[in-house]
C-alpha atoms as a PDB file:
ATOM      1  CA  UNK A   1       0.000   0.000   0.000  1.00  0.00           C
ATOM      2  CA  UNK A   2       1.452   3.406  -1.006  1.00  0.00           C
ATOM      3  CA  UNK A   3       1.552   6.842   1.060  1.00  0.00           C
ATOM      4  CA  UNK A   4      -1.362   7.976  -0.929  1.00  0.00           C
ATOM      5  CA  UNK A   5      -3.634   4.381  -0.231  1.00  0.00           C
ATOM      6  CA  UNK A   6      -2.884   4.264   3.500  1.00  0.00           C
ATOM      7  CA  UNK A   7      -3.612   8.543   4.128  1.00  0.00           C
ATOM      8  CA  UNK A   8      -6.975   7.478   2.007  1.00  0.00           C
ATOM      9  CA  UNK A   9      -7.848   4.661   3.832  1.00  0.00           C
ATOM     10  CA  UNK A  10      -7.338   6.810   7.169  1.00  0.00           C
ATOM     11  CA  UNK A  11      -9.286   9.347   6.505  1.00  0.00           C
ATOM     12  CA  UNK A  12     -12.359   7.203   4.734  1.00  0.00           C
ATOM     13  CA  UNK A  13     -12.291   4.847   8.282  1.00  0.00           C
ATOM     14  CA  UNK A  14     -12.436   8.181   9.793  1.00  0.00           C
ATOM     15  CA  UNK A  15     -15.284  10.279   7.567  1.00  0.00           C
ATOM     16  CA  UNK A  16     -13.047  12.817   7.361  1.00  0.00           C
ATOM     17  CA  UNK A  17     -13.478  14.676   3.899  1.00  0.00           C
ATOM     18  CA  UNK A  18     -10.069  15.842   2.062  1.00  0.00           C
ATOM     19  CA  UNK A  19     -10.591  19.571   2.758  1.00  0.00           C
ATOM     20  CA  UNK A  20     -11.320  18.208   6.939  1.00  0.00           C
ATOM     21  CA  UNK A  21      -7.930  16.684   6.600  1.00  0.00           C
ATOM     22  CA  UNK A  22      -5.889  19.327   4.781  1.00  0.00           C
ATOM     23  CA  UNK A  23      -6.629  21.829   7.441  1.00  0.00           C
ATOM     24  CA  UNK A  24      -4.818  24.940   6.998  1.00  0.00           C
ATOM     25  CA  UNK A  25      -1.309  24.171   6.147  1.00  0.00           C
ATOM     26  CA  UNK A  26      -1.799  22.347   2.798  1.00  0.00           C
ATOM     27  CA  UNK A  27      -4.307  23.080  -0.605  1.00  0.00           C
ATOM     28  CA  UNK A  28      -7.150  20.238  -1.203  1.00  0.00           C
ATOM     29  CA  UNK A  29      -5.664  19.563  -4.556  1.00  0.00           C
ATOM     30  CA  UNK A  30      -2.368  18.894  -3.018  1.00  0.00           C
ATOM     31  CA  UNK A  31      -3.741  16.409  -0.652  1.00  0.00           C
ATOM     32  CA  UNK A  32      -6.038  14.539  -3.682  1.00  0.00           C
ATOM     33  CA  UNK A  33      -2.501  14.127  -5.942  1.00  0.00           C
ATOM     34  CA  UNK A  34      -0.854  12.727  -2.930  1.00  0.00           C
ATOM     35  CA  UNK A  35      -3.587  10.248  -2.208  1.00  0.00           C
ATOM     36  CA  UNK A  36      -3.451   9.327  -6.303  1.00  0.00           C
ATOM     37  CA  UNK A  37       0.157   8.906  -6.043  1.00  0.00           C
ATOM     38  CA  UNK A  38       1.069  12.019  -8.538  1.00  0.00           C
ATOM     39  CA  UNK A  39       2.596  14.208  -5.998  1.00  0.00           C
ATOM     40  CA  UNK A  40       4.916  12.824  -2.829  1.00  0.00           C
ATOM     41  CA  UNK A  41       4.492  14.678   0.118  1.00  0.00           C
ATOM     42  CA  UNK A  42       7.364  16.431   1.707  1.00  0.00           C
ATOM     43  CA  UNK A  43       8.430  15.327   5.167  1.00  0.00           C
ATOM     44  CA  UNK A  44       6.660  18.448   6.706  1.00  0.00           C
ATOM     45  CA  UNK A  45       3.464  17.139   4.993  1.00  0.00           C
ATOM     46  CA  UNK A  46       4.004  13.761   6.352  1.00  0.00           C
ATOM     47  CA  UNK A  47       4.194  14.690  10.078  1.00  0.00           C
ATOM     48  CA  UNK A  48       1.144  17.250   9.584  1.00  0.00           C
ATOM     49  CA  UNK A  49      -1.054  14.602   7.875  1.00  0.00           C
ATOM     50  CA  UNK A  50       0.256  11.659  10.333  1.00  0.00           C
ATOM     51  CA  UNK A  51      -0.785  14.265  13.225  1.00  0.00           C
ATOM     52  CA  UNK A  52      -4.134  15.082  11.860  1.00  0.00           C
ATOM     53  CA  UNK A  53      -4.943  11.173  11.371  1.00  0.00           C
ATOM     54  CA  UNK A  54      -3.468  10.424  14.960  1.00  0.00           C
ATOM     55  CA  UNK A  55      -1.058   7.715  13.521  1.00  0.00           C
ATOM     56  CA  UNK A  56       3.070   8.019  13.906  1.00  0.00           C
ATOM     57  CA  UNK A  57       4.820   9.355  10.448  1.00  0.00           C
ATOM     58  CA  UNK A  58       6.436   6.380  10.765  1.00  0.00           C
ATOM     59  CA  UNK A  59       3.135   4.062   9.762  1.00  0.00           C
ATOM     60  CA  UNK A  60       2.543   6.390   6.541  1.00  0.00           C
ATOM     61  CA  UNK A  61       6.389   5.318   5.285  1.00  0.00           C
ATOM     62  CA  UNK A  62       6.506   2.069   6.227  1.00  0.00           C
ATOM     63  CA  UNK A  63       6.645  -0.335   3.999  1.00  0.00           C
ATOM     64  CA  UNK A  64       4.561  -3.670   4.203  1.00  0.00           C
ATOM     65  CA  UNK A  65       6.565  -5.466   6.509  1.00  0.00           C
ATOM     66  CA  UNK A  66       7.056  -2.541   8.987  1.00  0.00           C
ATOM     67  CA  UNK A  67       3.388  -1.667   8.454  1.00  0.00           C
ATOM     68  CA  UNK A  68       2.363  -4.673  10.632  1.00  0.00           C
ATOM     69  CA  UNK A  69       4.472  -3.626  13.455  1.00  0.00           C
ATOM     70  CA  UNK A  70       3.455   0.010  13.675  1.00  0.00           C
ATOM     71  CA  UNK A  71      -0.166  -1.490  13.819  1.00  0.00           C
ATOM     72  CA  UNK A  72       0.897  -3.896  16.354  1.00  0.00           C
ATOM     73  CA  UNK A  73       2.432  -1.482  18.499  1.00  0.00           C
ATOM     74  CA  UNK A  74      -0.348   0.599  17.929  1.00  0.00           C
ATOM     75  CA  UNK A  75      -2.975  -1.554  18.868  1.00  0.00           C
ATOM     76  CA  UNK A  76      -1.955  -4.887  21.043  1.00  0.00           C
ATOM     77  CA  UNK A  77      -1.377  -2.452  24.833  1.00  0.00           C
ATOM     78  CA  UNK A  78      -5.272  -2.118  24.613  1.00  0.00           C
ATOM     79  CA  UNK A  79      -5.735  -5.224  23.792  1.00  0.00           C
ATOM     80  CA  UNK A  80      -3.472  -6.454  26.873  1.00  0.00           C
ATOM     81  CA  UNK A  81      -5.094  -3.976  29.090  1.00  0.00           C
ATOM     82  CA  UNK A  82      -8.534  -5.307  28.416  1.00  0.00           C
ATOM     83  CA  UNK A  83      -7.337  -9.168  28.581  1.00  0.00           C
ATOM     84  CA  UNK A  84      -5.531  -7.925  32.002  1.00  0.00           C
ATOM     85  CA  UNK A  85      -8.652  -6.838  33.331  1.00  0.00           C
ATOM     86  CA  UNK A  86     -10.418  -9.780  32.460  1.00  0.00           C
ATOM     87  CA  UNK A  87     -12.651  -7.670  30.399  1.00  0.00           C
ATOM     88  CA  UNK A  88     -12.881 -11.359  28.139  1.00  0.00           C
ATOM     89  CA  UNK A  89     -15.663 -10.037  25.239  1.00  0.00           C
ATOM     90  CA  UNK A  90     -14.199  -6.273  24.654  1.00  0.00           C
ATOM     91  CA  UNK A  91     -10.934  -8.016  24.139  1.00  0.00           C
ATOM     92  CA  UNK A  92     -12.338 -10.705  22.063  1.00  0.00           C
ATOM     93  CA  UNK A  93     -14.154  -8.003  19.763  1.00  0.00           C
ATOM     94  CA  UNK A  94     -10.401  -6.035  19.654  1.00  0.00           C
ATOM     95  CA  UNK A  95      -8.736  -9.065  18.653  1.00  0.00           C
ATOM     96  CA  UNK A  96     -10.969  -9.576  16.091  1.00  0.00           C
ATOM     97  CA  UNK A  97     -10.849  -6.260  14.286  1.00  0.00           C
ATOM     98  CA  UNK A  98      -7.314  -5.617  14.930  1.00  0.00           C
ATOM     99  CA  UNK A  99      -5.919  -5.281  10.890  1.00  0.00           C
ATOM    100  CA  UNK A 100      -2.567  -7.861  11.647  1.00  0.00           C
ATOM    101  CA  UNK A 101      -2.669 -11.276  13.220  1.00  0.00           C
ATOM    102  CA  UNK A 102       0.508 -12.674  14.726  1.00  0.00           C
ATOM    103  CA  UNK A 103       0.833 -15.724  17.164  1.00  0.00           C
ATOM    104  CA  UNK A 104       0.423 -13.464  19.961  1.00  0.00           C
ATOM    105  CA  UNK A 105      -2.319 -12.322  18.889  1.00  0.00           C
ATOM    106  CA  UNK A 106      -3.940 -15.580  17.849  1.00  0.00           C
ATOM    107  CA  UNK A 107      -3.214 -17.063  21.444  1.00  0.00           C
ATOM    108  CA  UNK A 108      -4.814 -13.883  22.841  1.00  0.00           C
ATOM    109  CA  UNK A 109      -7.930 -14.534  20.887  1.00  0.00           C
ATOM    110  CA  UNK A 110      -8.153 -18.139  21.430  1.00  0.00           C
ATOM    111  CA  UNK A 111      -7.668 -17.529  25.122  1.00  0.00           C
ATOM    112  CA  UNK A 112     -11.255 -15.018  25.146  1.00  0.00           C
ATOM    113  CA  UNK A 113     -12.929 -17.245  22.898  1.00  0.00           C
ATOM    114  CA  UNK A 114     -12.624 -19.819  25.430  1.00  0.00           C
ATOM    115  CA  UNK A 115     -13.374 -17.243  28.421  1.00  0.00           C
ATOM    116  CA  UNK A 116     -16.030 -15.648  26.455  1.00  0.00           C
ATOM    117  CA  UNK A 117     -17.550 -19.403  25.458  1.00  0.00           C
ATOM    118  CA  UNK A 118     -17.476 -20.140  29.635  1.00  0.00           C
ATOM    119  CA  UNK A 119     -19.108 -17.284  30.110  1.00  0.00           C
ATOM    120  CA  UNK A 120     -22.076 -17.754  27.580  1.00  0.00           C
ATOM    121  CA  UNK A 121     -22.433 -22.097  28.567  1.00  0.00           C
ATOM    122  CA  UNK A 122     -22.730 -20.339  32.282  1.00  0.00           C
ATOM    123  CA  UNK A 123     -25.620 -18.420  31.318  1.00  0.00           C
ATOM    124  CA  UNK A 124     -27.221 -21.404  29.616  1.00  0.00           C
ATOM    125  CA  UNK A 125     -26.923 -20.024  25.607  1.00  0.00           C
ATOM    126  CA  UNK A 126     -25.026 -23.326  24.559  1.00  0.00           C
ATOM    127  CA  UNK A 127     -25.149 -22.917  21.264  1.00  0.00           C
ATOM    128  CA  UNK A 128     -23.228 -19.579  21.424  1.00  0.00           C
ATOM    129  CA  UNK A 129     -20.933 -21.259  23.830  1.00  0.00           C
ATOM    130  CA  UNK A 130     -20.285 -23.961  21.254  1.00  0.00           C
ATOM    131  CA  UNK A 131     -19.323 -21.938  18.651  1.00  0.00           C
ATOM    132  CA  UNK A 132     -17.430 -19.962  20.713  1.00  0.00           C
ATOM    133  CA  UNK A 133     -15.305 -22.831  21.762  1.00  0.00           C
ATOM    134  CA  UNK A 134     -15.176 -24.549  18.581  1.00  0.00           C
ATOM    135  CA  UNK A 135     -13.140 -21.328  17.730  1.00  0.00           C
ATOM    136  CA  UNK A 136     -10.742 -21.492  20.405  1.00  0.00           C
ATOM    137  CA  UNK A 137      -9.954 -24.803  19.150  1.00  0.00           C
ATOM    138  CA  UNK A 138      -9.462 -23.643  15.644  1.00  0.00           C
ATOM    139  CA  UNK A 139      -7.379 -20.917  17.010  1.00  0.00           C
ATOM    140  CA  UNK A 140      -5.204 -23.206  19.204  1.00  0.00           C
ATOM    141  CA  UNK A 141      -4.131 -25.058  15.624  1.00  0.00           C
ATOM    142  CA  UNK A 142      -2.908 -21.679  14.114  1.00  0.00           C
ATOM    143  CA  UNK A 143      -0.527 -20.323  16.624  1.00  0.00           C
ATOM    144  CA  UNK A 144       3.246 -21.877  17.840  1.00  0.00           C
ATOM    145  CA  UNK A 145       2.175 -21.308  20.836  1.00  0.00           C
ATOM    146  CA  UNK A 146       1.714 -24.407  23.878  1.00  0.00           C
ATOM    147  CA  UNK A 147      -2.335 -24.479  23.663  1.00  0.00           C
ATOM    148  CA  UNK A 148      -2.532 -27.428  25.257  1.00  0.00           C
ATOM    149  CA  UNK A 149      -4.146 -26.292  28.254  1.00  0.00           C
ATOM    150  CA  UNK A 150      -7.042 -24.084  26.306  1.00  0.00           C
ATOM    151  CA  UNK A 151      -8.288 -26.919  24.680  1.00  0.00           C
ATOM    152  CA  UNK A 152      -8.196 -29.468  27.108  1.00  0.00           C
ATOM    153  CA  UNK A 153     -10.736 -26.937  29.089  1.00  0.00           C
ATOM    154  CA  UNK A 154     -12.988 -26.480  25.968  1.00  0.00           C
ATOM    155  CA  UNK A 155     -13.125 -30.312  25.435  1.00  0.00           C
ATOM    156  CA  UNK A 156     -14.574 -30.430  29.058  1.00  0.00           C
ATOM    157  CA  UNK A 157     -17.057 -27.778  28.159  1.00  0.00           C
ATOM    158  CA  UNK A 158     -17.495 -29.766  25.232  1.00  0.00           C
ATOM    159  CA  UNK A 159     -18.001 -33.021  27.168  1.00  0.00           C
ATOM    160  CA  UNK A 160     -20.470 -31.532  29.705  1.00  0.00           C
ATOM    161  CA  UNK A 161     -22.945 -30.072  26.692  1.00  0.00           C
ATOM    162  CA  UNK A 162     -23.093 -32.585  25.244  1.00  0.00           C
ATOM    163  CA  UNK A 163     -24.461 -35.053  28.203  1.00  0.00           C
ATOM    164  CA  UNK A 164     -27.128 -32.485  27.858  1.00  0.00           C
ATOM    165  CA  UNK A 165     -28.023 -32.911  24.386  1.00  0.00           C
ATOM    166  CA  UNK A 166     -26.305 -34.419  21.331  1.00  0.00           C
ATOM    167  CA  UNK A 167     -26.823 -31.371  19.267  1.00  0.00           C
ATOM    168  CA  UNK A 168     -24.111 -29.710  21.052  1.00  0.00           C
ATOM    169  CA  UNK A 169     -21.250 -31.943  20.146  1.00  0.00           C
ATOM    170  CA  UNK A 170     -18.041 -30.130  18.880  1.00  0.00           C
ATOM    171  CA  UNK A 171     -16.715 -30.297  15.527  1.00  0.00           C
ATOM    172  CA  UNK A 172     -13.318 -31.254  16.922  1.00  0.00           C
ATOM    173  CA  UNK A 173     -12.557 -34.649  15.661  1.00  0.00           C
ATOM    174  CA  UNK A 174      -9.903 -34.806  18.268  1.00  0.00           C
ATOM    175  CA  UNK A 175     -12.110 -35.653  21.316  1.00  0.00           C
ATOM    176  CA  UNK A 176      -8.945 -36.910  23.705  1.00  0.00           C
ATOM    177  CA  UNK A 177      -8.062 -34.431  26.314  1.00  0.00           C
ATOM    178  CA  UNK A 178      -5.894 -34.290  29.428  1.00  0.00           C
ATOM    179  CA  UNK A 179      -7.632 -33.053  32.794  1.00  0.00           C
ATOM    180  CA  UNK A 180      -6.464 -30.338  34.476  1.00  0.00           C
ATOM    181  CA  UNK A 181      -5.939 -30.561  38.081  1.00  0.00           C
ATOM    182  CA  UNK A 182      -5.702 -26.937  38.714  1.00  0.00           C
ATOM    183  CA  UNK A 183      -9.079 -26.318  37.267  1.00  0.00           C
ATOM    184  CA  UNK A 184     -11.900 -27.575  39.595  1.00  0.00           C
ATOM    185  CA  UNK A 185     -14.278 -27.506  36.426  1.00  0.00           C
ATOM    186  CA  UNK A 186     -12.339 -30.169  34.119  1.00  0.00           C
ATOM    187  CA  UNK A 187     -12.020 -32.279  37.031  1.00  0.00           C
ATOM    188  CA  UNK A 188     -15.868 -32.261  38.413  1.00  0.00           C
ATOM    189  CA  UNK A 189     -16.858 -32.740  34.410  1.00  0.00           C
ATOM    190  CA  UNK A 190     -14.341 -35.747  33.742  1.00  0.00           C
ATOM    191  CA  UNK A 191     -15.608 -37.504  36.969  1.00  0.00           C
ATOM    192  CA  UNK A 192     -19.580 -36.703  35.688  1.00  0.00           C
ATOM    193  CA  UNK A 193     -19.008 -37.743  31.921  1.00  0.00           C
ATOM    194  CA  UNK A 194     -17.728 -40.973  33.326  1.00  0.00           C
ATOM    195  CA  UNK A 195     -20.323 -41.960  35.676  1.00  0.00           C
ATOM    196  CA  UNK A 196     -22.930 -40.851  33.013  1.00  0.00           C
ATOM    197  CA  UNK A 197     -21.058 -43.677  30.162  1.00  0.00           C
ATOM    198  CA  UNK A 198     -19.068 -45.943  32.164  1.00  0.00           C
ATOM    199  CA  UNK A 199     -20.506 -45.973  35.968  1.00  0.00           C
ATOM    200  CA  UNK A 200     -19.757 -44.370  39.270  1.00  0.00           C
ATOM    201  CA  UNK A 201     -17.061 -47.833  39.795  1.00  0.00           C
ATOM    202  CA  UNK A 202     -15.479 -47.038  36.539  1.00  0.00           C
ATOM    203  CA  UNK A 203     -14.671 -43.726  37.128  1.00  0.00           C
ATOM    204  CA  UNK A 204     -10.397 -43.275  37.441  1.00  0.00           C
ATOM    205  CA  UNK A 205      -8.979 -42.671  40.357  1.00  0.00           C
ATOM    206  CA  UNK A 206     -12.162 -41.112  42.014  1.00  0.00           C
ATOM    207  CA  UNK A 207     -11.032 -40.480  45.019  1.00  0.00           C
ATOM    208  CA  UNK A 208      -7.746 -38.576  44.129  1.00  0.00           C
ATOM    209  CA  UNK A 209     -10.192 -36.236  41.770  1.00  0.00           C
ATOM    210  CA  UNK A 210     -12.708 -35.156  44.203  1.00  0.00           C
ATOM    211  CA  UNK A 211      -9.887 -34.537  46.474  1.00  0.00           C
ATOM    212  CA  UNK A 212      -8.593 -31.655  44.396  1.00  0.00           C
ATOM    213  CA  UNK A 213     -11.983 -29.971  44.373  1.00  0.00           C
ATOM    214  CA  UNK A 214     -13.061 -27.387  47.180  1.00  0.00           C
ATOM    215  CA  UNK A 215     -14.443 -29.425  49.829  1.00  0.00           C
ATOM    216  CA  UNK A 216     -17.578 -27.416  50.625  1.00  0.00           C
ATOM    217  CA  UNK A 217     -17.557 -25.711  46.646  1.00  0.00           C
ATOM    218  CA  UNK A 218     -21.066 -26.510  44.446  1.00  0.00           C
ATOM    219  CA  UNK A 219     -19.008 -29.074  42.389  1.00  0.00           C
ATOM    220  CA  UNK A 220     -17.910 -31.619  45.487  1.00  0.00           C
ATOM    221  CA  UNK A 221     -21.059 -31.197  46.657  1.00  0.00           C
ATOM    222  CA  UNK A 222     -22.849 -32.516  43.258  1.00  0.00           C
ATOM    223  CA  UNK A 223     -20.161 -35.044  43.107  1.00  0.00           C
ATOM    224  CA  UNK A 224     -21.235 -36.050  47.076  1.00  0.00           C
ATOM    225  CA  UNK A 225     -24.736 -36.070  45.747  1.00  0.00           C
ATOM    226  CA  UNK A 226     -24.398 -38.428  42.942  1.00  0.00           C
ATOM    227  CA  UNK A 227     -22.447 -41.121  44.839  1.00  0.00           C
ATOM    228  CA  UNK A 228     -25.531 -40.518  47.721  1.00  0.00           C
ATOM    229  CA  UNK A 229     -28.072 -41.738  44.945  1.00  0.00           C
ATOM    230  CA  UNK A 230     -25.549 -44.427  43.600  1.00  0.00           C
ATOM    231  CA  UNK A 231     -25.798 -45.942  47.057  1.00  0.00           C
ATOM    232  CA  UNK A 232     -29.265 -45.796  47.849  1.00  0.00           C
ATOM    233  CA  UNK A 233     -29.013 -42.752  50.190  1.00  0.00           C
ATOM    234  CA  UNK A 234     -31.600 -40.344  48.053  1.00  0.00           C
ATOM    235  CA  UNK A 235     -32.560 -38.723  51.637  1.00  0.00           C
ATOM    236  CA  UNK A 236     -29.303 -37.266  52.007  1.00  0.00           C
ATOM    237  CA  UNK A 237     -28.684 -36.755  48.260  1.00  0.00           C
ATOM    238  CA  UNK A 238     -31.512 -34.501  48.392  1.00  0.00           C
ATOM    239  CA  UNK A 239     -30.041 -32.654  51.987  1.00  0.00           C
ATOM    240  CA  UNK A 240     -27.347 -31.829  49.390  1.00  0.00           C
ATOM    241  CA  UNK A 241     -28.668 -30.899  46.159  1.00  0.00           C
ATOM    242  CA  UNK A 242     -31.182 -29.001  47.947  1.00  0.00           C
ATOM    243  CA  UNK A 243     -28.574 -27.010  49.847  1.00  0.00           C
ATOM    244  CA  UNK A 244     -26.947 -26.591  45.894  1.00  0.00           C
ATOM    245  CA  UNK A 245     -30.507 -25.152  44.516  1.00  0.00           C
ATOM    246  CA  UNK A 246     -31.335 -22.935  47.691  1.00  0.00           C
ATOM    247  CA  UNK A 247     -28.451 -21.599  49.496  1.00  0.00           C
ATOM    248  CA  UNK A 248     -27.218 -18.129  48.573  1.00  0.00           C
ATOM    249  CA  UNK A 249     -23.569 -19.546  48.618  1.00  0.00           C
ATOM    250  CA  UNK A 250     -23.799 -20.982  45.383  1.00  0.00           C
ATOM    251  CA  UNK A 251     -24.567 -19.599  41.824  1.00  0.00           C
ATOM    252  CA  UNK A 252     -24.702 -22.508  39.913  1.00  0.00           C
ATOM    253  CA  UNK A 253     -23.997 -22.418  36.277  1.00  0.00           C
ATOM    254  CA  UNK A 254     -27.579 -23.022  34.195  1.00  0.00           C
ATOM    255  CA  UNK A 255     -26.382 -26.221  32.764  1.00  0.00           C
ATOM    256  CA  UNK A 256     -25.257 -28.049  36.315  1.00  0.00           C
ATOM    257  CA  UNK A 257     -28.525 -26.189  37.222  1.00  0.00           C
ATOM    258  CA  UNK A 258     -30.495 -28.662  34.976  1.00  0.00           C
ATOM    259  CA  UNK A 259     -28.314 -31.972  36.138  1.00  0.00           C
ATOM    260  CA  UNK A 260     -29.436 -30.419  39.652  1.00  0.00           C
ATOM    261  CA  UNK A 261     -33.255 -30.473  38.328  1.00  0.00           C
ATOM    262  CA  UNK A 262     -32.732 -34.337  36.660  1.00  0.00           C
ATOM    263  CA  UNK A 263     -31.391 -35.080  40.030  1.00  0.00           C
ATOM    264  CA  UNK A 264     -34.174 -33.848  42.382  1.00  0.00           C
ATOM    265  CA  UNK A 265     -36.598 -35.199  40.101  1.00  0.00           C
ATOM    266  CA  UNK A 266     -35.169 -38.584  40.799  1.00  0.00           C
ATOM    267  CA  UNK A 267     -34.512 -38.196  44.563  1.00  0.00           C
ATOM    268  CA  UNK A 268     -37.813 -36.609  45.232  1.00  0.00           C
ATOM    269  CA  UNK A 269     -39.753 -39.965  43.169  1.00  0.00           C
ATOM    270  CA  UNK A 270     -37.158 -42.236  45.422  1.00  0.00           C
ATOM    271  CA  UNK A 271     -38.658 -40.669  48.594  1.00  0.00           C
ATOM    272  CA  UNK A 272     -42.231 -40.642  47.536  1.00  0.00           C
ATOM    273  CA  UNK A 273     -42.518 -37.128  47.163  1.00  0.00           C
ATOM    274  CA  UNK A 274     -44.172 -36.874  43.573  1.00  0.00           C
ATOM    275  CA  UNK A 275     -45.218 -33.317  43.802  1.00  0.00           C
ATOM    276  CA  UNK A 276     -42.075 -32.304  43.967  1.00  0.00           C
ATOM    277  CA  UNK A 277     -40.737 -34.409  41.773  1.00  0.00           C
ATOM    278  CA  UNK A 278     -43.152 -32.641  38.914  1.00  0.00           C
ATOM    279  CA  UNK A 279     -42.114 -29.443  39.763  1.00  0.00           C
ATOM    280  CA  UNK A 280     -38.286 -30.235  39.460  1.00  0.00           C
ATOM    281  CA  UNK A 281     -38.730 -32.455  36.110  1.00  0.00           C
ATOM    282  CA  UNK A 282     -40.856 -28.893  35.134  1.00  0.00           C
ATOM    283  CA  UNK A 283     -38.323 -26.477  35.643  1.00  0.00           C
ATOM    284  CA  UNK A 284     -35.422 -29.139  34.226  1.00  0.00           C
ATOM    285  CA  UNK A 285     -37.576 -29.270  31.052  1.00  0.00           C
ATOM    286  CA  UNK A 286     -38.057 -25.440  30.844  1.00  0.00           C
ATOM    287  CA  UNK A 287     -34.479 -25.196  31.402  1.00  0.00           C
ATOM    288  CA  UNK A 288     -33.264 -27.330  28.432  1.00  0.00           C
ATOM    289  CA  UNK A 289     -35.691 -26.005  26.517  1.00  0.00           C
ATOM    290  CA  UNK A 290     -34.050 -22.252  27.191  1.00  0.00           C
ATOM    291  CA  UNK A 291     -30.526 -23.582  26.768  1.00  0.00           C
ATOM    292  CA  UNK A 292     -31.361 -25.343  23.044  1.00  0.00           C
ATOM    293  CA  UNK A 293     -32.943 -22.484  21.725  1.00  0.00           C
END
């Protein structure tokens, strides 16, 4: 891209007209031949024009290569200072419109798609979550970057939804993941995924897992639940799950809120209490109903 292109380009994105941008110090006409590459603009001209557009001089004489980095430099501090923040969607949207990708950049991205995807499957829109995720997988493959870790948390995402409902399977053909033991949620979601398809005395190493989750945190205590109703014990299951639903310590994510439901429903029929075993398989089917949407 020439002088002329790139001072064109910056004052279209802006809707600035040519006369707006020659100001005071140079003619209209001068500024049209310079933009249609029959006049070059002193250096004078260049650091008036760069000043007026808000860009260095140094972007308008760049060449290609150098281009990228003056856009880089111009552009990836915000983009660090909302990832920082843990502002997870404006930095997504930044990433996104930024005009140069790198592998920094890519990792960035594919680090909010993930966040952004946890925070939409936490507010029950799954389908956004999916695609959100599926992204961050894509992502991971396009970087040189270690991305190990981001997609062995979106495959547990993945794994979760899709207990849920088959339509929200990923399009990863690479389903193997490893579990992260830092992260409480890839733990409590390998342990569930296996009970659901293999059993609660298939599950590996059981006891090790729920030993790195917070003792008293909504995730040990579904996990406490589940092995309750395994053995029989839908009395105290219920204790539990109802202490899950009710108490203002935990703010369960809508789609461990519907296992919560399926679970109640159950619990509630075990103990003869049918009435509120309709209202729980009522609000589980209004739930998934909301989250397939």
């Amino acid at each position: 891209m020439t002088i002329g292109e790139k001072i064109k380009k910056l004052r279209t994105d802006k809707l600035m007209s040519q006369t707006e941008l020659a100001g005071g110090e140079i003619t209209r006409n001068m500024l049209s031949q310079i933009e249609h590459g029959s006049a070059t603009p002193s250096l004078n001209t260049v650091n008036y024009i760069a000043a007026r557009l808000n860009v260095s001089p140094g972007f308008l004489l760049a060449d290609e290569e150098d281009e990228r980095l003056y856009l880089k430099h111009a552009e990836i501090s915000n983009v660090k200072k909302a990832y920082t923040a843990g502002n997870f969607a404006l930095c997504y949207d930044m990433c996104k419109n930024c005009q140069w990708r790198d592998d920094e950049l890519t990792l960035i991205l594919a680090k909010c798609a993930l966040r952004v995807g946890v925070e939409e499957f936490s507010k029950g829109e799954l389908h956004i979550a999916l695609e959100l995720l599926d992204e961050a997988l894509e992502l991971c493959c396009e970087t040189i970057y270690d991305t190990d870790m981001i997609s062995s948390e979106a495959r547990a995402y993945f794994e979760y939804m899709e207990l849920i409902s088959p339509t929200l399977a990923s399009s990863d053909d690479e389903p193997e993941r490893m579990i992260l033991l830092y992260d409480e949620f890839s733990v409590y979601s390998a342990m569930i995924c296996e009970a659901e398809n293999y059993g609660w005395s298939d599950v590996s190493h059981l006891e090790e897992r729920r030993e790195r989750l917070s003792a008293d945190g909504s995730y040990a205590l579904h996990v406490e639940a589940r092995l309750l109703m395994e053995n029989g014990e839908y009395g105290k299951a219920l204790e539990l799950l109802h202490r899950l639903l009710y108490s203002e310590s935990y703010e369960l994510p809508e789609p461990m809120l519907y296992f919560v439901f399926c679970d109640l429903e159950i619990c509630c029929k075990e103990t003869d209490d049918f009435k509120g075993a309709y209202e729980h398989s009522t609000n589980k089917m209004a739930l998934l109903q909301k989250m397939l949407a």
